[in-house]
Protein backbone atom coordinates (compact mmCIF):
# COMPACT_ATOMS: atom_id res chain seq x y z
CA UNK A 1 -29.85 -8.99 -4.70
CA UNK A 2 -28.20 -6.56 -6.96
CA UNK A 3 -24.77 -5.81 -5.80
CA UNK A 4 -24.07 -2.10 -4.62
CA UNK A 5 -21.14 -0.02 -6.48
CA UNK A 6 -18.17 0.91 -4.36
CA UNK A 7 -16.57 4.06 -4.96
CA UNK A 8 -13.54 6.19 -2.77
CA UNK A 9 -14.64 9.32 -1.94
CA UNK A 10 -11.24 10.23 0.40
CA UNK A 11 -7.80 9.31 0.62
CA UNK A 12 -4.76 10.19 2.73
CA UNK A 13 -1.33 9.49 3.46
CA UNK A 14 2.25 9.73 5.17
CA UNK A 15 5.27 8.55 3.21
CA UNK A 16 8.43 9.08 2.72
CA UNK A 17 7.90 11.51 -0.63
CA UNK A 18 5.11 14.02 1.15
CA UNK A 19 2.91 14.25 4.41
CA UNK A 20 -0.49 13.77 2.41
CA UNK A 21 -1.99 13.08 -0.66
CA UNK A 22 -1.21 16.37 -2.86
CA UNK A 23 2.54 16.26 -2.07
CA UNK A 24 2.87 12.70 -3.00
CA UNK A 25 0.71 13.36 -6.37
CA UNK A 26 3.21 16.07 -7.10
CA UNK A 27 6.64 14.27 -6.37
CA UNK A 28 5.32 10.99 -8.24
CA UNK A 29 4.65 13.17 -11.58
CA UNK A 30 7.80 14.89 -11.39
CA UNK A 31 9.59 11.43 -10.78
CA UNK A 32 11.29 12.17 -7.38
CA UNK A 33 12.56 9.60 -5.04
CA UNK A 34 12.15 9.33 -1.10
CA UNK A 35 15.16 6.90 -1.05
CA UNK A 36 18.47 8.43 0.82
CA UNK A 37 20.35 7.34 3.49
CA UNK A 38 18.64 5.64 6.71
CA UNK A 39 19.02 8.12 10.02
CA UNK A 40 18.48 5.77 13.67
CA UNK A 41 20.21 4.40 16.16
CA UNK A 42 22.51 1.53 15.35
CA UNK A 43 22.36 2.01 11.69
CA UNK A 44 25.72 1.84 11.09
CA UNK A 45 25.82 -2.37 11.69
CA UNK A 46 23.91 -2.79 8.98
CA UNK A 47 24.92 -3.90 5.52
CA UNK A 48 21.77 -2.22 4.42
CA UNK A 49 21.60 1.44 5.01
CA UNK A 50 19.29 3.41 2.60
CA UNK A 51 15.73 3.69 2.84
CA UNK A 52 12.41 5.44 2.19
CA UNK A 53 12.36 7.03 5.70
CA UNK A 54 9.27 9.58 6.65
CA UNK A 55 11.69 12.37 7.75
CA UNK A 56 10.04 15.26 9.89
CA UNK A 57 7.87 13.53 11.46
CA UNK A 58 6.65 15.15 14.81
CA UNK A 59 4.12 13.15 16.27
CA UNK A 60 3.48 15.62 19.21
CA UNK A 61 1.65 17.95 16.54
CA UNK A 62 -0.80 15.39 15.66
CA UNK A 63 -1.67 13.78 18.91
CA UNK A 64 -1.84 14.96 22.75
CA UNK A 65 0.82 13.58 25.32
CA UNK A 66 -1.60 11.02 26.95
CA UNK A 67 -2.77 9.94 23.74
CA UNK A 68 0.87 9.44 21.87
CA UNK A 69 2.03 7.49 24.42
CA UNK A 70 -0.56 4.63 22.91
CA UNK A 71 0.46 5.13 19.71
CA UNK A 72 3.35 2.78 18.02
CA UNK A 73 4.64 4.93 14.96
CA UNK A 74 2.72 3.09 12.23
CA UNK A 75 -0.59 3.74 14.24
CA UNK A 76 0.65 7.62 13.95
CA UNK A 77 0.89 6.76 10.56
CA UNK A 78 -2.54 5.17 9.91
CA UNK A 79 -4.59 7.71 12.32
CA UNK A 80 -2.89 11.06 10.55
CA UNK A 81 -3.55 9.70 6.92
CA UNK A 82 -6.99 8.62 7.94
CA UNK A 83 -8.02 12.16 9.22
CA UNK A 84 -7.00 13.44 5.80
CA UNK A 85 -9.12 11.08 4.23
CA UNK A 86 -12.20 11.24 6.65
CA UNK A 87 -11.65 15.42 5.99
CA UNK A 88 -11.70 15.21 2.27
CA UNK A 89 -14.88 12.74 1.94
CA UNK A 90 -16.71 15.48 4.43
CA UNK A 91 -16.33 13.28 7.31
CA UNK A 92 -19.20 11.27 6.56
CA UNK A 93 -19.08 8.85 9.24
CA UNK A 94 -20.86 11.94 11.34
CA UNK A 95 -24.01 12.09 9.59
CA UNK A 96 -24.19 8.37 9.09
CA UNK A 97 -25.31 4.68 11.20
CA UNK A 98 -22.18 4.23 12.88
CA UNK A 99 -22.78 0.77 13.27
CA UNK A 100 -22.56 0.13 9.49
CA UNK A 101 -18.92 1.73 9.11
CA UNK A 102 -16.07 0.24 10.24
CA UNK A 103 -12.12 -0.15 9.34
CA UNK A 104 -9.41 -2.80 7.43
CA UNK A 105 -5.81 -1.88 8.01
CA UNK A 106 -3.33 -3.96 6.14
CA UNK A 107 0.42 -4.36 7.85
CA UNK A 108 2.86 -7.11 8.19
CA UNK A 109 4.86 -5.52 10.76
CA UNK A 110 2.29 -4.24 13.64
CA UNK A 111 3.71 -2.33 15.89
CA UNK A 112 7.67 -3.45 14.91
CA UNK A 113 9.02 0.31 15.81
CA UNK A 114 7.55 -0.62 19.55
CA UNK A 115 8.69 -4.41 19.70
CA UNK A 116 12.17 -3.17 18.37
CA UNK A 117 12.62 -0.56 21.42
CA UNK A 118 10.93 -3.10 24.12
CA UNK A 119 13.91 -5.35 22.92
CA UNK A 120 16.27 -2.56 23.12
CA UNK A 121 15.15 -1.59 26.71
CA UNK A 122 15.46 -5.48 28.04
CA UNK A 123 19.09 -6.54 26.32
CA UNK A 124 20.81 -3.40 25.29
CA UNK A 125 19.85 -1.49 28.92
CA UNK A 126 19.46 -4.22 31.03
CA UNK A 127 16.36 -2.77 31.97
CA UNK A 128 13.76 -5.26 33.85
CA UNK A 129 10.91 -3.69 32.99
CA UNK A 130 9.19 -2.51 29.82
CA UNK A 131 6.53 0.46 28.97
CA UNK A 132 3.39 -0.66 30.01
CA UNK A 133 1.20 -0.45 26.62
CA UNK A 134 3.54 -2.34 25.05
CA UNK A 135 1.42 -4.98 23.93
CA UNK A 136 -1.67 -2.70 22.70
CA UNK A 137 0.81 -0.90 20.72
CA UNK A 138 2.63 -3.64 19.25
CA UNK A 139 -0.23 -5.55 18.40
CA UNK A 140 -1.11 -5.24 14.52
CA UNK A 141 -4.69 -3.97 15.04
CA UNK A 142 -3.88 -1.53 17.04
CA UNK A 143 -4.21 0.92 13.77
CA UNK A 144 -7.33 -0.03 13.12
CA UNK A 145 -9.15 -0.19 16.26
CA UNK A 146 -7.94 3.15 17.57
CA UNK A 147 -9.86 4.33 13.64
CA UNK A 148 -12.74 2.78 15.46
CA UNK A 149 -12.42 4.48 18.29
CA UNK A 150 -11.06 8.22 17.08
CA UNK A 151 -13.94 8.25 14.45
CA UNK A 152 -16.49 6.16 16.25
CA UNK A 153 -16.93 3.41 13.75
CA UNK A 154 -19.05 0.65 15.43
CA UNK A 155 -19.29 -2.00 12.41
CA UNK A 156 -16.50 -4.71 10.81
CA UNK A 157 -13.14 -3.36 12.36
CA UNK A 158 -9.64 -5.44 12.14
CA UNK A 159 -6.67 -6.10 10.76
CA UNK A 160 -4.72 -8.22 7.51
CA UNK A 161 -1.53 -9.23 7.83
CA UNK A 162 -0.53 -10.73 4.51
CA UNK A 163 2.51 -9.50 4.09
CA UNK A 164 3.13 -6.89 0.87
CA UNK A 165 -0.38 -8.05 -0.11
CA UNK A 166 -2.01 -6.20 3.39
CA UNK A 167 -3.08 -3.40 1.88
CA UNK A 168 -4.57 -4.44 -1.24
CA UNK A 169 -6.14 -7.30 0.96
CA UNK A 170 -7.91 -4.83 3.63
CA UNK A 171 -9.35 -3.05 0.48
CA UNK A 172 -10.32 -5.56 -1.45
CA UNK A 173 -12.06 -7.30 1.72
CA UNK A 174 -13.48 -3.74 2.51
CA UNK A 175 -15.17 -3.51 -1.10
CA UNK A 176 -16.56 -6.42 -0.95
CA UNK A 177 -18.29 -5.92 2.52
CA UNK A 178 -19.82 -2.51 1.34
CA UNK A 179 -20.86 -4.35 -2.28
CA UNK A 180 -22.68 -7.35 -0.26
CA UNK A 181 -24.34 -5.46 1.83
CA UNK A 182 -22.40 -6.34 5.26
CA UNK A 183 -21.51 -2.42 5.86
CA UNK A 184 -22.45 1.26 4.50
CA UNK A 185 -18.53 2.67 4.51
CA UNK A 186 -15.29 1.85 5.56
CA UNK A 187 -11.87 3.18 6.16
CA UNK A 188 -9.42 1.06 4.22
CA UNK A 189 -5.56 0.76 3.62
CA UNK A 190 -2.39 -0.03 5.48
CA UNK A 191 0.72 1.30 7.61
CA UNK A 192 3.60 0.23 8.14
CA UNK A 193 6.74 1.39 9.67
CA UNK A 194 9.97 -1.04 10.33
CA UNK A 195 12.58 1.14 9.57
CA UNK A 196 14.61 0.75 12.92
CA UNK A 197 17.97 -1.71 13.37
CA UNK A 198 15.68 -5.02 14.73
CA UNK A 199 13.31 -4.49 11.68
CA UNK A 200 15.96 -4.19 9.00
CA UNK A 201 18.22 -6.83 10.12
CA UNK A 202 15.43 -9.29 10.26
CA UNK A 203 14.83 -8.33 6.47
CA UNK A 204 18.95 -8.41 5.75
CA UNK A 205 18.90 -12.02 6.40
CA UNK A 206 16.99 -12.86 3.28
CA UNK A 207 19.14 -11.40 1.22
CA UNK A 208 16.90 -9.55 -0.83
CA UNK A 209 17.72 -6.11 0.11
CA UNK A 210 19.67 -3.65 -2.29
CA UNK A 211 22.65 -1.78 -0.89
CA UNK A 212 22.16 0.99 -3.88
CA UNK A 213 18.56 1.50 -4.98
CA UNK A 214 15.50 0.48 -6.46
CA UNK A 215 15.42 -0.71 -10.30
CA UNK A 216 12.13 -2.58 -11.02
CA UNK A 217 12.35 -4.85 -14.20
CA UNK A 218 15.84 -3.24 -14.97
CA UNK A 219 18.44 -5.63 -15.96
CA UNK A 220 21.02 -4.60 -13.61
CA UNK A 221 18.18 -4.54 -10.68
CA UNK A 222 19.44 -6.40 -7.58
CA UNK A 223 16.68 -6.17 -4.74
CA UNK A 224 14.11 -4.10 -3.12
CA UNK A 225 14.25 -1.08 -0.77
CA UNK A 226 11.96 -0.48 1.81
CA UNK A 227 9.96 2.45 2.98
CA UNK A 228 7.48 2.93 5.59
CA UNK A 229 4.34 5.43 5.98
CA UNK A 230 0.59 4.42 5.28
CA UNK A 231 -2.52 4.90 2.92
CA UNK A 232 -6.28 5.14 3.88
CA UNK A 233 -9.11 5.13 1.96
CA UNK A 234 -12.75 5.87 2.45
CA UNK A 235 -15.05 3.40 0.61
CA UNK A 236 -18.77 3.83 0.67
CA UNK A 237 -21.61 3.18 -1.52
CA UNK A 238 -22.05 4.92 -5.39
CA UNK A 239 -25.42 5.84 -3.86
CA UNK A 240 -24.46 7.17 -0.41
CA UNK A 241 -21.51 9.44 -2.30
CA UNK A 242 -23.77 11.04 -4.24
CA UNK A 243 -26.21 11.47 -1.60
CA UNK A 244 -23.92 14.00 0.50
CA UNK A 245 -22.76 15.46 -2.28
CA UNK A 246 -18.75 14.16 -2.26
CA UNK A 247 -16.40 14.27 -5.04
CA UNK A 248 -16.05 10.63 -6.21
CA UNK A 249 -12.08 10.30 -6.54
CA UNK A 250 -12.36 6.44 -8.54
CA UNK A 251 -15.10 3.71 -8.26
CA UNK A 252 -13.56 0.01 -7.37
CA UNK A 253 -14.70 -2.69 -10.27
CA UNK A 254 -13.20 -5.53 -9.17
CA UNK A 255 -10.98 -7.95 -6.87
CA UNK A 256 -9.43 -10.83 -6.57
CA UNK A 257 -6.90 -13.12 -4.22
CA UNK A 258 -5.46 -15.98 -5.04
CA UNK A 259 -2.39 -18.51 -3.32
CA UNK A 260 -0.09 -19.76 -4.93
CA UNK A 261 0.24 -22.98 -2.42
CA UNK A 262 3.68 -23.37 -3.64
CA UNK A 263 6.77 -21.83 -1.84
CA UNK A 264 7.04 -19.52 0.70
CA UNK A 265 9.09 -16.75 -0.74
CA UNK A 266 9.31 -18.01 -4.27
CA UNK A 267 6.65 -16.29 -6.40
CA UNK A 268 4.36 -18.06 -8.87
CA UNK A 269 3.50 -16.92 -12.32
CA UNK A 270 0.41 -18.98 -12.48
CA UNK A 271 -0.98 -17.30 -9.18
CA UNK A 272 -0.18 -14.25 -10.17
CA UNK A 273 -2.04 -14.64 -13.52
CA UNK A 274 -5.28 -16.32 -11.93
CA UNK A 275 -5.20 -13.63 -9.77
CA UNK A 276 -5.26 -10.93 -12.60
CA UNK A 277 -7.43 -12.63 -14.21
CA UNK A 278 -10.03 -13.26 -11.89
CA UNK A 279 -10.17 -9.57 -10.94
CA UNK A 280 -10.72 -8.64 -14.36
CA UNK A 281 -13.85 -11.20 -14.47
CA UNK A 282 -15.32 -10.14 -11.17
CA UNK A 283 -15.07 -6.24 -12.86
CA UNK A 284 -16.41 -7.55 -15.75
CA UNK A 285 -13.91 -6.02 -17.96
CA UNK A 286 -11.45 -7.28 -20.62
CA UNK A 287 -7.90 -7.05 -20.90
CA UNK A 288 -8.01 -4.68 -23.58
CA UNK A 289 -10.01 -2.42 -21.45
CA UNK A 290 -6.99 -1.47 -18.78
CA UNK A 291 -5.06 1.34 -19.68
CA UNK A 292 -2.28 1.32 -17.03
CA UNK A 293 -0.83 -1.72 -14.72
CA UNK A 294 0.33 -0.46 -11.48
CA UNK A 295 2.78 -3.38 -10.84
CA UNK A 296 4.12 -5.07 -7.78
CA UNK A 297 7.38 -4.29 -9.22
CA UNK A 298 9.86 -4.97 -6.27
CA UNK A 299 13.11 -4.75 -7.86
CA UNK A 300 13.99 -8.10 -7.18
CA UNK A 301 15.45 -10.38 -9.79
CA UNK A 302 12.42 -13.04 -8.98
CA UNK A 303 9.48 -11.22 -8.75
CA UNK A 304 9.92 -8.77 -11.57
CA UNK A 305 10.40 -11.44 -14.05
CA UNK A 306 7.54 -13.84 -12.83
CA UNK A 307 5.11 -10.76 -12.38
CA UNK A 308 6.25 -9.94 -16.01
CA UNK A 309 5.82 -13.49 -17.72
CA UNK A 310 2.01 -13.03 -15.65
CA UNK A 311 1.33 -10.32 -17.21
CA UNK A 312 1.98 -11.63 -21.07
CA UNK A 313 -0.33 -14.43 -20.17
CA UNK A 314 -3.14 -12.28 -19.38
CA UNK A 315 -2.73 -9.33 -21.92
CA UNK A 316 -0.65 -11.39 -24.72
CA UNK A 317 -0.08 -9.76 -27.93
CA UNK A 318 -1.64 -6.36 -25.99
CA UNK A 319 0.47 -6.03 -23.51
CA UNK A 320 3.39 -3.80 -25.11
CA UNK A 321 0.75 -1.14 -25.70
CA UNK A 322 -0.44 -1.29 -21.46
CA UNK A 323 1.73 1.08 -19.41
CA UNK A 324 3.66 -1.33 -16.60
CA UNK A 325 4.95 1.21 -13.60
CA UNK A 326 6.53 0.56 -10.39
CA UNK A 327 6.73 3.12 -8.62
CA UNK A 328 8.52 1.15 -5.23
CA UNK A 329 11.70 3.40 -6.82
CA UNK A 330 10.28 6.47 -5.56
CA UNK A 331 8.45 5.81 -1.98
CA UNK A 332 10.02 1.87 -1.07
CA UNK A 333 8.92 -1.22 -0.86
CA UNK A 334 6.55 -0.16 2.13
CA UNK A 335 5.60 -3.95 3.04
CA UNK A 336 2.05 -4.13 4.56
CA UNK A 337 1.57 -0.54 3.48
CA UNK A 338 2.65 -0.90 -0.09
CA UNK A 339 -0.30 -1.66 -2.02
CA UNK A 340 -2.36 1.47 -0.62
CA UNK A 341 0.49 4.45 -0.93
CA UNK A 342 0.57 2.62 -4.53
CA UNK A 343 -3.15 3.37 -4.89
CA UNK A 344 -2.58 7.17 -5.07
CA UNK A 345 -0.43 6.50 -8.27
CA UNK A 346 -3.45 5.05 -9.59
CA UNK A 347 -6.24 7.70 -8.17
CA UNK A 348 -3.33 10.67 -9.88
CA UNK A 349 -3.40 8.43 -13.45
CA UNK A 350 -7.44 8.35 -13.49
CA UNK A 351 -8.12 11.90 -11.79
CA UNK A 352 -5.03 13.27 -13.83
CA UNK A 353 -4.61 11.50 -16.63
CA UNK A 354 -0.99 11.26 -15.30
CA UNK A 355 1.11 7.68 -15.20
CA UNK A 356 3.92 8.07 -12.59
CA UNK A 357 6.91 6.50 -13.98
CA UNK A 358 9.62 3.93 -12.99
CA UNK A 359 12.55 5.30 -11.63
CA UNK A 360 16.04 3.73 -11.65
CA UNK A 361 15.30 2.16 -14.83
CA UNK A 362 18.76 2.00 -16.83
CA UNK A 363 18.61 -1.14 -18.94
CA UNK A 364 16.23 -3.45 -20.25
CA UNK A 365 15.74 -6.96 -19.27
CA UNK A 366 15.17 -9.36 -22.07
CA UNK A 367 12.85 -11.22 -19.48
CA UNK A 368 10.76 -8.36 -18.75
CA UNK A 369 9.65 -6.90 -22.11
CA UNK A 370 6.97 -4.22 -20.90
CA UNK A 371 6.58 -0.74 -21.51
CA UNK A 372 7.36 0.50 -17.92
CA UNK A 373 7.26 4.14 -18.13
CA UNK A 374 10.83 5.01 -17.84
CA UNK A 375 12.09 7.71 -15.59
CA UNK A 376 9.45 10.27 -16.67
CA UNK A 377 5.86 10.91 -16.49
CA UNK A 378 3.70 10.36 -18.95
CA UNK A 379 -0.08 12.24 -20.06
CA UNK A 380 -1.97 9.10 -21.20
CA UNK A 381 -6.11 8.99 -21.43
CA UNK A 382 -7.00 6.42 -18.38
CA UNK A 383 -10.48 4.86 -18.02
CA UNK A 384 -9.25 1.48 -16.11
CA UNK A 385 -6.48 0.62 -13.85
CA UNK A 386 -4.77 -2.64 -12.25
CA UNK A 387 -3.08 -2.65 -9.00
CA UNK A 388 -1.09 -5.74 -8.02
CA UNK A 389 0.08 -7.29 -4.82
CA UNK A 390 1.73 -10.97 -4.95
CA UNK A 391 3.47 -11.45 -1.31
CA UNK A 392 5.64 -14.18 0.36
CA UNK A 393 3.56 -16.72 1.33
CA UNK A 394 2.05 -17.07 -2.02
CA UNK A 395 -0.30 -14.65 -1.33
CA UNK A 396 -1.99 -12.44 -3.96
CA UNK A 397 -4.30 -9.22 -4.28
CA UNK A 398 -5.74 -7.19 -7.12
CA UNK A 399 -7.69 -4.74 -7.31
CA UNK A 400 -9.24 -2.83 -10.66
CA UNK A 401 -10.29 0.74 -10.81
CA UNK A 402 -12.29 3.48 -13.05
CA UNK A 403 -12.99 6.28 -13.39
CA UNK A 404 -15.57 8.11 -11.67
């Protein structure tokens, strides 16, 4: 059977630099950063105290009182950036089988923001007795089944939970359903939100947090800084899209996963590359061919250099002419979330022709030798992206783009 082409016709989003898609297109080519100072309760017994917080916020003007009170804040998240995306693709879901659309949300912490106050209530109060829908609103699909339910998708609905690889995981897995046959459309992408004292303390103890900011591949970088907010995509078929009619914002060519089956928070450089390189042949396109790499980039002394000596073993003697951005310096290192709000960079560099840069970048490393788009950005012709996810656990996800 002749595999069907995949193509986005919507996307949407809450993070920390806008409240949807046209604000965050804006702040990422003028190079702004969402990181400042974190504002909750108990912040001040952390070592770590900046963020990528969503600031302004106010769930009550997306969602009714009975409603909300279902909703942990990365579902608020998920649902809001979803009805942007749903609105832009002409809500195509109404005129369609239900039963063959359906919804992948990517996040490593669930419903963290809820688990965090139910702990909260029970040792910090002394309370006995916690809210009732705790559970269905700490529980990691909760995002995507109340997508199911708010736009009445009937098909392949759940959730991934691989860490910073989530997102790129829940598309990837949503392409390939739509390409084999297995569904008609799907809402895709991640949320996340663990920006409260239990969720930053948890990530303290690893020791891989940085007190001052974000510096991907920098030599003086020294950890990563998280954010929170989501990214959802529509996916449906080439054929469907042009069917109603919708603007076609960048067709999906390819994706891979790989494990590394090594360590659980070390990264590997031969995962990493197989993983590159696999996406690539399931695209059917060469090296030479990609035109920007939007890069896992973390800002940690580890991953930047493995990702880096990766990336020489798949575009060798090439590679100083590819464009290499993080752009985890302007929103955070948004965990489950990551790899979609990181997908809008790559929808702005095909739509716009526009590479958002890496911020925070202030000296070279010797062990990272890639053109990485330094603190401005840059008007480049782009036919092809790369978007990479490697998460602990060995776990890795690309995904390769075009045009439209």
């Amino acid at each position: 059977m002749t595999q069907r082409r995949v193509v986005i016709t919507g996307a949407g989003t809450v993070n920390a630099l806008a409240p949807d898609v046209q604000g965050t297109f804006a702040a990422m080519a003028e190079g702004r950063c969402g990181i400042g100072p974190l504002d909750f309760p108990d912040v001040e017994r952390l070592t770590i105290r900046i963020g990528a917080q969503v600031r302004g916020f106010a769930p009550e003007s997306h969602f009714d009182k009975g409603k909300l009170s279902l909703y942990d804040r990365f579902t608020q998240f998920a649902l809001v950036a979803a009805r942007q995306a749903m609105a832009q693709a002409g809500q195509p879901q109404e005129s369609c089988d239900h039963t063959r659309w359906g919804a992948i949300i990517g996040t490593a912490g669930g419903g963290n923001a809820t688990v965090n106050e139910a702990y909260r209530a029970v040792y910090a109060e002394g309370k006995n007795r916690v809210h009732p829908f705790t559970v269905p609103r700490l529980m990691g699909n909760a995002a995507a089944s109340h997508l199911s339910m708010e736009f009445g998708l009937m098909g392949p609905s759940f959730a991934v939970a691989t860490a910073c690889a989530s997102s790129n995981h829940a598309l990837g897995l949503a392409f390939q359903m739509i390409r084999a046959g297995l569904a008609d459309g799907m809402l895709a992408g991640g949320a996340e939100s663990m920006l409260n004292f239990g969720g930053l303390k948890a990530w303290e103890g690893l020791r891989v947090m940085s007190p001052d900011g974000c510096r991907p591949f920098s030599a003086s970088r020294n950890g990563m800084v998280q954010g929170e907010g989501a990214g959802v995509f529509v996916l449906e078929t080439l054929e469907g899209a042009k069917a109603r009619g919708a603007e076609i914002l960048a067709e999906i060519k390819g994706f891979a996963m790989t494990s590394d089956a090594s360590d659980i928070v070390m990264p590997s450089r031969e995962g990493a590359a197989r993983a590159m390189r696999l996406a690539l042949l399931d695209a059917g396109i060469a090296p030479e061919a990609v035109h920007y790499v939007n890069a896992h980039g973390t800002g940690t002394a580890a991953n930047d250099k493995t990702e880096a000596a990766a990336l020489s073993d798949i575009f060798g003697a090439h590679l100083p002419q590819v464009p290499v951005s993080s752009t985890k310096a302007m929103h955070g290192h948004c965990i489950g979330a990551t790899g979609a709000i990181e997908l809008l960079a790559c929808l702005m560099a095909l739509k716009a022709g526009v590479i958002a840069p890496t911020l925070g970048f202030d000296a070279p490393d010797p062990d990272c030798p890639l053109d990485v788009v330094p603190h401005v950005a840059r008007q480049a012709r782009v036919e092809t992206v790369m978007t990479n996810a490697f998460a602990f656990g060995g776990l890795n996800a690309v995904l390769i783009l075009s045009k439209a």
